[in-house]
C-alpha atoms as a PDB file:
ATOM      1  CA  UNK A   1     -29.478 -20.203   9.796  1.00  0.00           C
ATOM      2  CA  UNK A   2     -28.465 -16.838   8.578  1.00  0.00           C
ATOM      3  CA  UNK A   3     -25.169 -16.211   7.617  1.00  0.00           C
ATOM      4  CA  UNK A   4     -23.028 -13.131   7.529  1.00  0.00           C
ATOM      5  CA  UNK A   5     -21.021 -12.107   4.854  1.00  0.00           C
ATOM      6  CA  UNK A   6     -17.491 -12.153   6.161  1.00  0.00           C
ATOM      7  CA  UNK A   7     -18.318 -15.673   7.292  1.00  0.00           C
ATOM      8  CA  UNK A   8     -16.448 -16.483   4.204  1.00  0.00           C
ATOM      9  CA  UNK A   9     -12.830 -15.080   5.360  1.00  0.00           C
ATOM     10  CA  UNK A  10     -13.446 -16.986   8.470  1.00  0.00           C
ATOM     11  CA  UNK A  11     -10.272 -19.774   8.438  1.00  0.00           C
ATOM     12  CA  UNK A  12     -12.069 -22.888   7.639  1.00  0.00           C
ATOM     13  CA  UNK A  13     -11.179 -26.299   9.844  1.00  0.00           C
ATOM     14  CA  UNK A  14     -11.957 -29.836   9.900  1.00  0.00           C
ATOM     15  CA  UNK A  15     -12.488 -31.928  12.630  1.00  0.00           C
ATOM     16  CA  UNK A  16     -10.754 -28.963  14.765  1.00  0.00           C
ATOM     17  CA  UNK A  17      -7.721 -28.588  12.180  1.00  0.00           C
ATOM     18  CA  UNK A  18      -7.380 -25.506  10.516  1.00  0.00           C
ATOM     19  CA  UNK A  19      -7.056 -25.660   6.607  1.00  0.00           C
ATOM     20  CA  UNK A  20      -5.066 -22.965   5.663  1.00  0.00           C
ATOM     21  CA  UNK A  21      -2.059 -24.580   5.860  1.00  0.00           C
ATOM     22  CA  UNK A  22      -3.162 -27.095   3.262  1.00  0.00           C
ATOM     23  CA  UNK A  23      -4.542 -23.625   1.333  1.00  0.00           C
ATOM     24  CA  UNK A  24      -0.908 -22.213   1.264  1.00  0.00           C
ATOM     25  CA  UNK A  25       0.857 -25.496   0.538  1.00  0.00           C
ATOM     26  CA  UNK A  26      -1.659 -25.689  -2.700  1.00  0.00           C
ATOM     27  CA  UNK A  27      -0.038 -23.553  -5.082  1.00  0.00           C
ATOM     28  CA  UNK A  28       3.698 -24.998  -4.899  1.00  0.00           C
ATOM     29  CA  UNK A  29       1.202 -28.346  -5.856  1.00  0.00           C
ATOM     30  CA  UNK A  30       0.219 -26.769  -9.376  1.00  0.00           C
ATOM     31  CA  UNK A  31       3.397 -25.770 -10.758  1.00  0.00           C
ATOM     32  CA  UNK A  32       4.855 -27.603 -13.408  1.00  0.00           C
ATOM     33  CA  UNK A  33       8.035 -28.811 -12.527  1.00  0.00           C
ATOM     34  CA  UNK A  34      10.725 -28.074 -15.661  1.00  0.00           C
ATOM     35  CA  UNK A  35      12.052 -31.042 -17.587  1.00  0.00           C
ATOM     36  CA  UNK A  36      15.102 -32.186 -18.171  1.00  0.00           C
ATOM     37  CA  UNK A  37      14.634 -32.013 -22.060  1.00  0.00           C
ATOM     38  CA  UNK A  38      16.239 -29.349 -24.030  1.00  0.00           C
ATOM     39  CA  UNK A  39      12.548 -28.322 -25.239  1.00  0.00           C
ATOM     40  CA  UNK A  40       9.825 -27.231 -22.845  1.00  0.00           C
ATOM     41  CA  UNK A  41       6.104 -27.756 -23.314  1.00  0.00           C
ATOM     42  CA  UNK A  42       4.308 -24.855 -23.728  1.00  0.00           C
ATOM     43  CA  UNK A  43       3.283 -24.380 -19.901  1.00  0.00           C
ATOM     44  CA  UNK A  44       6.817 -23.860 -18.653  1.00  0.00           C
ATOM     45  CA  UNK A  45       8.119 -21.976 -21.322  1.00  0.00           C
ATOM     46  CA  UNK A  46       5.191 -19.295 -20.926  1.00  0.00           C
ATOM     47  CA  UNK A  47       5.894 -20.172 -16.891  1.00  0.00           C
ATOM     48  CA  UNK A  48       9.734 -18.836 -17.323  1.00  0.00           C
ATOM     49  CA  UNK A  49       8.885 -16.288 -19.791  1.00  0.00           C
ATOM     50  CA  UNK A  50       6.817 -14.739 -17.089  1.00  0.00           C
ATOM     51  CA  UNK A  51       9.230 -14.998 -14.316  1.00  0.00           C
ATOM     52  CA  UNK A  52      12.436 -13.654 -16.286  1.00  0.00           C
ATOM     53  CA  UNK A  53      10.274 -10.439 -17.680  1.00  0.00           C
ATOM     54  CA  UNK A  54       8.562  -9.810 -14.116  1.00  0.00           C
ATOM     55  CA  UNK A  55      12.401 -10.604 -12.556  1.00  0.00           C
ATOM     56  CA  UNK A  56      13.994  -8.248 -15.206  1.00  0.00           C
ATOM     57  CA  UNK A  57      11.009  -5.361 -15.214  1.00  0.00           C
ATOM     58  CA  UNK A  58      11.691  -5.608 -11.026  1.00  0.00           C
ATOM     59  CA  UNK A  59      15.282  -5.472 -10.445  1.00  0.00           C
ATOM     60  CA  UNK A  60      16.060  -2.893 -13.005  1.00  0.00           C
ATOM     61  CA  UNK A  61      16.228  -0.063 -10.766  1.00  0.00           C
ATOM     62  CA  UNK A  62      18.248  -1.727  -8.328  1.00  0.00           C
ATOM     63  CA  UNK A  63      22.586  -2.625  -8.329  1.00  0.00           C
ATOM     64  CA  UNK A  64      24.221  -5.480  -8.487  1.00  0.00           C
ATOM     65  CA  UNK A  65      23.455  -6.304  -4.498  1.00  0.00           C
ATOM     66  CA  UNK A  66      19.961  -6.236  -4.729  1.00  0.00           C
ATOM     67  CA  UNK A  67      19.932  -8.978  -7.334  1.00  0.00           C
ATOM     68  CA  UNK A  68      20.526 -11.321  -5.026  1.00  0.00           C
ATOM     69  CA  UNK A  69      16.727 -11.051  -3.955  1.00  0.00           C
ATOM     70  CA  UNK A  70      15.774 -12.118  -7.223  1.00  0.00           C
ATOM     71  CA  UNK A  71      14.641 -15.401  -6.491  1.00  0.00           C
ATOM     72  CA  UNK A  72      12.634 -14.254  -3.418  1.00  0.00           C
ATOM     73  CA  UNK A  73      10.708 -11.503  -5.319  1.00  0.00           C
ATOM     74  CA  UNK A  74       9.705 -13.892  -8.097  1.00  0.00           C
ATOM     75  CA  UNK A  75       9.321 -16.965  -5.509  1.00  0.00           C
ATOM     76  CA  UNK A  76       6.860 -14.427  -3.621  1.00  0.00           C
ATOM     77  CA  UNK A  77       4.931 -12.942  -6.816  1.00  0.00           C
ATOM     78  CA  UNK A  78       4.103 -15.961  -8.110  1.00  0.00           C
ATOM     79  CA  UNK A  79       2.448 -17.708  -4.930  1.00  0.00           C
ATOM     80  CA  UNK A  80       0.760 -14.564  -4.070  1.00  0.00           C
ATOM     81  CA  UNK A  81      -1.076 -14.656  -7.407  1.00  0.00           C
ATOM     82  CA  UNK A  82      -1.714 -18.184  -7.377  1.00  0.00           C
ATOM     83  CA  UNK A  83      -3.388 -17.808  -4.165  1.00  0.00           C
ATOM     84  CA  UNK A  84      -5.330 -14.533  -4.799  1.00  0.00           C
ATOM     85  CA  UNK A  85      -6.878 -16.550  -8.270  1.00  0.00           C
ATOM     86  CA  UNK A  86      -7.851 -19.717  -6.283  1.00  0.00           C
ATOM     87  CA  UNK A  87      -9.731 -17.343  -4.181  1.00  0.00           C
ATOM     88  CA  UNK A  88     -11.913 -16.296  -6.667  1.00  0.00           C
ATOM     89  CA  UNK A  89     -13.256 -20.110  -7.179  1.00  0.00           C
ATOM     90  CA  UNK A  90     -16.303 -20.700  -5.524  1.00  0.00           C
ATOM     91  CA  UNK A  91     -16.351 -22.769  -2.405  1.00  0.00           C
ATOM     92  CA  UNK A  92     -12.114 -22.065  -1.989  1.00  0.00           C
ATOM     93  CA  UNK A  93     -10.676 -19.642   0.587  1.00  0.00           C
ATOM     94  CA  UNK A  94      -8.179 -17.222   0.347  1.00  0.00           C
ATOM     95  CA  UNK A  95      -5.504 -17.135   2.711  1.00  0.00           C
ATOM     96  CA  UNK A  96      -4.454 -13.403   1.827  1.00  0.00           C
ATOM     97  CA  UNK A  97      -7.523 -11.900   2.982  1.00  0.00           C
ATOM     98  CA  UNK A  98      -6.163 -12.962   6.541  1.00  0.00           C
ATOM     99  CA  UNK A  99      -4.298  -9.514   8.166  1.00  0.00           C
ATOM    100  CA  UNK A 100      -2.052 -12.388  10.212  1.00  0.00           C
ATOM    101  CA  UNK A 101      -0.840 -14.113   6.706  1.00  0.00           C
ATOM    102  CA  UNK A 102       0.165 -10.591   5.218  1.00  0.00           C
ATOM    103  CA  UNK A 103       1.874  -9.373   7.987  1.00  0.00           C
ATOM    104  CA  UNK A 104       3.945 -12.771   8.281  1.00  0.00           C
ATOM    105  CA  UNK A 105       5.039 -11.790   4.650  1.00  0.00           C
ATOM    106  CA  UNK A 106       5.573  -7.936   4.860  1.00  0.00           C
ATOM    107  CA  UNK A 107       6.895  -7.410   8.700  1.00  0.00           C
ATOM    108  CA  UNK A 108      10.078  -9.866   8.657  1.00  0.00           C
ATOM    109  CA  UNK A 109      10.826  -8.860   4.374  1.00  0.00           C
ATOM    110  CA  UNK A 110      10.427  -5.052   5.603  1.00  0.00           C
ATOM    111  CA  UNK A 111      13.059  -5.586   8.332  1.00  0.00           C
ATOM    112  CA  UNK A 112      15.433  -7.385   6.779  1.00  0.00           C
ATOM    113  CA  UNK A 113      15.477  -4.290   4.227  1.00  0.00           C
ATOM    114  CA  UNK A 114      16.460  -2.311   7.142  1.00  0.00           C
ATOM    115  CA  UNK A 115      18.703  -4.293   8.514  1.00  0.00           C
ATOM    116  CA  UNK A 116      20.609  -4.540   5.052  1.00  0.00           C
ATOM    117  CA  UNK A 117      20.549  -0.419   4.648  1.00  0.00           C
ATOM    118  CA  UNK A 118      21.862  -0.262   8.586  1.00  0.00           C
ATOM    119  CA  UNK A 119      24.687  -2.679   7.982  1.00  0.00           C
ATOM    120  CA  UNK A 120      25.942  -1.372   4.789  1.00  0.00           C
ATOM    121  CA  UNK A 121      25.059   1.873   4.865  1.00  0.00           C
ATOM    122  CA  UNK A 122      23.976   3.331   7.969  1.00  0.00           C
ATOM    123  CA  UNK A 123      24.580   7.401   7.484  1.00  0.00           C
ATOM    124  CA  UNK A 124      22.469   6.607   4.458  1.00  0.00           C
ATOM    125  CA  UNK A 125      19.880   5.035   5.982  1.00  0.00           C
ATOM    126  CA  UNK A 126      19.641   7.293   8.776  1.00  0.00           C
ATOM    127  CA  UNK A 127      20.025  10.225   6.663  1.00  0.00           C
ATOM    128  CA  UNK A 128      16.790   9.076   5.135  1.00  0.00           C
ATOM    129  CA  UNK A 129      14.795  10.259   7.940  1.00  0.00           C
ATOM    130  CA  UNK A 130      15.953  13.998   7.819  1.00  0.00           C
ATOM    131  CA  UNK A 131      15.732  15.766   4.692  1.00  0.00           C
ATOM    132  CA  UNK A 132      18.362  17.665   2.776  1.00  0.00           C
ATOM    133  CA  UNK A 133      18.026  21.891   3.851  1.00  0.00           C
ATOM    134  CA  UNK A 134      15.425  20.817   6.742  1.00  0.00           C
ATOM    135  CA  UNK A 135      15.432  23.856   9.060  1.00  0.00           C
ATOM    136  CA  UNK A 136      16.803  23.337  12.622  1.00  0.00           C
ATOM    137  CA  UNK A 137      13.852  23.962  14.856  1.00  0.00           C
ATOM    138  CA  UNK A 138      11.955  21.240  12.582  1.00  0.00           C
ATOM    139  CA  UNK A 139      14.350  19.024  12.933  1.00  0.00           C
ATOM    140  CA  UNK A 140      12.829  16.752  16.008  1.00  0.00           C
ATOM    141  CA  UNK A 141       9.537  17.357  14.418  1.00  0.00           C
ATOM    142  CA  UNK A 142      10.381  15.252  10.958  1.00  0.00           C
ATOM    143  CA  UNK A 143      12.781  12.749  12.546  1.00  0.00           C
ATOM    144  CA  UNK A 144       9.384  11.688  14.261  1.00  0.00           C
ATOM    145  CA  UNK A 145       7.559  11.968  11.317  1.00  0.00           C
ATOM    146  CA  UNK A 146       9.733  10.038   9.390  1.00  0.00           C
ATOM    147  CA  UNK A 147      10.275   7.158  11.362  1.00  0.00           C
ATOM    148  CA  UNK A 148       6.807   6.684  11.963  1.00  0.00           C
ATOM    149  CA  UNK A 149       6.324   6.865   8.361  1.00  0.00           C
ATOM    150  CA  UNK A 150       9.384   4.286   8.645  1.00  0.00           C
ATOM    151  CA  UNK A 151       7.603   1.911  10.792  1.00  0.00           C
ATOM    152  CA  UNK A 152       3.970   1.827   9.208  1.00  0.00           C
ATOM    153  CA  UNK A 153       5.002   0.579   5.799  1.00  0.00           C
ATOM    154  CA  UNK A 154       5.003  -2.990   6.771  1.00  0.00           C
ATOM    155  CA  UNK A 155       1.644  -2.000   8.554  1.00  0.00           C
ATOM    156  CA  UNK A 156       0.601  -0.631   4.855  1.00  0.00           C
ATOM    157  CA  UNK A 157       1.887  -3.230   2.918  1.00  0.00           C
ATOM    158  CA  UNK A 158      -0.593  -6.114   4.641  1.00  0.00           C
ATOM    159  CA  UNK A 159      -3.155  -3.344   5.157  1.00  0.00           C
ATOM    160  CA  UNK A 160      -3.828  -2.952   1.388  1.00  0.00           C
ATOM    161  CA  UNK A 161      -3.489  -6.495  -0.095  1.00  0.00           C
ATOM    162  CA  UNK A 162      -6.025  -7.467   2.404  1.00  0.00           C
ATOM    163  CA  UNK A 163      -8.211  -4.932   2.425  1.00  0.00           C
ATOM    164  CA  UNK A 164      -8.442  -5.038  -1.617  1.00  0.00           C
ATOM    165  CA  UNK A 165      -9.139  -8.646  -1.692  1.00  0.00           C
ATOM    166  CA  UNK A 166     -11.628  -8.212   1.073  1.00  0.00           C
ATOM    167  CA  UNK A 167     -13.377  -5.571  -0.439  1.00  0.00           C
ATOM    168  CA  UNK A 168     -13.331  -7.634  -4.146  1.00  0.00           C
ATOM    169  CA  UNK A 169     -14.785 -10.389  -2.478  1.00  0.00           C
ATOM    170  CA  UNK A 170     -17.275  -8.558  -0.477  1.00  0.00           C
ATOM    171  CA  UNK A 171     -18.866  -6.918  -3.515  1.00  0.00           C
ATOM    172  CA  UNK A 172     -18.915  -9.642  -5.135  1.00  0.00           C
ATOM    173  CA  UNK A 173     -20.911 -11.862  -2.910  1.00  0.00           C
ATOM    174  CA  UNK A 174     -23.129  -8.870  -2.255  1.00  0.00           C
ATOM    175  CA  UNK A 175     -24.022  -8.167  -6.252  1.00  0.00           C
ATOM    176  CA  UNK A 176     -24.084 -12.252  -6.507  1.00  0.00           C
ATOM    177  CA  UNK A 177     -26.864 -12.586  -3.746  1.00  0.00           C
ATOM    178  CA  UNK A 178     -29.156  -9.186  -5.521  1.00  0.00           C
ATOM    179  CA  UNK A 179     -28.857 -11.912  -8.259  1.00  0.00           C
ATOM    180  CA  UNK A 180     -30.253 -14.546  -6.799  1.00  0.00           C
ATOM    181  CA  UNK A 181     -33.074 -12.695  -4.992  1.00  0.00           C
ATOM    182  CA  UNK A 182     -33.959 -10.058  -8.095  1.00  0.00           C
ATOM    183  CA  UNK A 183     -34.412 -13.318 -10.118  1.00  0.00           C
ATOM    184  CA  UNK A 184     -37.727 -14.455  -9.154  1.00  0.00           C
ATOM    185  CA  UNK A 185     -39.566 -10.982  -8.935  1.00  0.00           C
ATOM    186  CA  UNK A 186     -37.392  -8.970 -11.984  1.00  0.00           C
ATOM    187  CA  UNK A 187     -35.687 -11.098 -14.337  1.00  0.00           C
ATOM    188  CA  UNK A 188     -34.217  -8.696 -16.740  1.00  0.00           C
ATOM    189  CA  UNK A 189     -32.622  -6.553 -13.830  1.00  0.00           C
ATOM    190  CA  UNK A 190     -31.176 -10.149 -12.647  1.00  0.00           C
ATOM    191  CA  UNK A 191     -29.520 -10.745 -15.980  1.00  0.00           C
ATOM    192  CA  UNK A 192     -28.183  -6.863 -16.212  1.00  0.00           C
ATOM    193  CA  UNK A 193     -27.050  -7.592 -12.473  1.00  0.00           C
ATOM    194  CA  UNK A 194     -25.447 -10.844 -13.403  1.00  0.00           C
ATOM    195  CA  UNK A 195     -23.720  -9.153 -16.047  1.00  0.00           C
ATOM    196  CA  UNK A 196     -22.139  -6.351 -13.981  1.00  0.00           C
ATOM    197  CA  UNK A 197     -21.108  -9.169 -11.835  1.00  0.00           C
ATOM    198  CA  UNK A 198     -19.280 -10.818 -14.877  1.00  0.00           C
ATOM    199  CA  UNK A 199     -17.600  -7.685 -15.725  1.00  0.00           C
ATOM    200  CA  UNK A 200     -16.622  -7.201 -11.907  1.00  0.00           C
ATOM    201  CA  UNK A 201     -15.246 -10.895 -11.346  1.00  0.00           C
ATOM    202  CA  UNK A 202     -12.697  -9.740 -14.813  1.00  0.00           C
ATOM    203  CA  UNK A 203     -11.907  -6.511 -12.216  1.00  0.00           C
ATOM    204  CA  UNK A 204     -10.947  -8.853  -9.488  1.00  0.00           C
ATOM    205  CA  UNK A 205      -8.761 -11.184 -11.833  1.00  0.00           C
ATOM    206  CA  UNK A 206      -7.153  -8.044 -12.498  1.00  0.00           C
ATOM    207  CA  UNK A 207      -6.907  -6.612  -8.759  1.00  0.00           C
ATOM    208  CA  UNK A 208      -5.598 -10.262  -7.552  1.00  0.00           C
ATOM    209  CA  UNK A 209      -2.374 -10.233 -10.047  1.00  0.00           C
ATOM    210  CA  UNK A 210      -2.169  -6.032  -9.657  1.00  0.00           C
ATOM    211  CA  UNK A 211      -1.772  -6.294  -6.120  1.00  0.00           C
ATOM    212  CA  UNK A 212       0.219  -9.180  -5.599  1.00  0.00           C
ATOM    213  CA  UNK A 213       2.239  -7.091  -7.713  1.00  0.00           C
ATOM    214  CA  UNK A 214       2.365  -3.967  -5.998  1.00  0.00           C
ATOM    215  CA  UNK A 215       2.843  -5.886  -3.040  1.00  0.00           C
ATOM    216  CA  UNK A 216       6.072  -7.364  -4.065  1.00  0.00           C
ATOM    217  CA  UNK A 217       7.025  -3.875  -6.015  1.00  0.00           C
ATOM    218  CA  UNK A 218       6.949  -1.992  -3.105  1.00  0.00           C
ATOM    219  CA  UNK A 219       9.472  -4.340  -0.920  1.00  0.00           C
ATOM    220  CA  UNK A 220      11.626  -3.641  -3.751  1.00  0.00           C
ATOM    221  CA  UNK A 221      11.366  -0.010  -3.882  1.00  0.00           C
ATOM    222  CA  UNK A 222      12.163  -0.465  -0.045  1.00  0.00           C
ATOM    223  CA  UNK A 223      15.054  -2.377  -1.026  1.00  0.00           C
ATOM    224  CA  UNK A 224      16.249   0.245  -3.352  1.00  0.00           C
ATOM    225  CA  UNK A 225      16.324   2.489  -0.348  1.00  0.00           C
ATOM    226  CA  UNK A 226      19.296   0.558   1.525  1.00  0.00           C
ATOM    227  CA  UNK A 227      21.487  -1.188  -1.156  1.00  0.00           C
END
């Protein structure tokens, strides 16, 4: 039977039970859990290292108040990677190329940056949707503007992460079958197609920890906004 190609982000299911859940719940499985000794092994220590730079690089920008999202931020950045590179194993699916799974992250994180900015600082957060010197009869014209700009970032947010993994994984599997079929008749283009498909699986290493990245970057920019 001939199968399509985005058969693969289909949510797989056993004996009618979906398996996602079990493919979110796997990366809090492969942590290492921190000792109680005064020395580390290696794998935490590079583990921490990562999360206080990432943690430090992230909330620079913001003030005191925004630090208290610290822990979500690098919570969030580290299962979104994990999951993105378990993706790229063959026979594994990735939750994040699921528009429903992003969304679940970036709709209710987006708000609750709004609701901070309208509880704290509401003329600021309002005046954010009508620029400084903004002539009067374009007034009602960028008010709308703005706050559908205002209300599609969440939409952007799970729009790109999936749509970059989707695409990754799409190419992928495309250059992967040329392989398979060029082999028989042609050989040496199989081998110079298997090696652009080396080089592109390094890209989508790459693209899994840049986006998870940008991802969680851009909820804090949005968080810069209203503290």
């Amino acid at each position: 039977m001939m199968m399509s190609f985005f058969d693969q982000f289909a949510s797989p299911s056993f004996l009618g039970v979906p398996l996602i859940a079990i493919a979110i719940a796997l990366p809090w499985v492969l942590f290492p859990t921190p000792p109680s000794r005064w020395l580390n092994n290696r794998l935490v220590t590079l583990q921490t290292w990562f999360i206080n730079r990432f943690t430090n690089q992230l909330l620079l920008p913001l003030n005191v108040g925004g630090h208290k999202w610290a822990l979500l931020f690098a919570s969030l950045m580290v299962f979104l990677i994990t999951i993105n590179m378990i993706g790229l194993l063959p026979y594994t699916f990735t939750p994040t190329t699921q528009l429903s799974l992003n969304m679940g992250f970036a709709v209710p994180l987006w708000l609750a940056t709004v609701i901070i900015g309208m509880r704290n600082q509401p003329t600021v957060a309002l005046g954010h949707l009508l620029p400084e010197g903004t002539p009067v009869p374009l007034i009602p014209v960028l008010i709308i503007i703005e706050t559908i700009s205002l209300l599609i970032r969440p939409l952007a947010l799970g729009v790109r992460l999936t749509a970059n993994l989707t695409a990754g994984h799409l190419l992928i599997q495309l250059i992967a079958t040329a392989v398979f079929v060029l082999l028989p008749m042609m050989p040496t283009v199989a081998i110079l197609t298997a090696a652009v498909l080396f080089l592109l699986t390094l890209l989508e290493v790459a693209v899994a920890m840049i986006q998870a990245y940008v991802f969680v970057l851009l909820l804090s920019l949005y968080l810069q906004e209203n503290v």
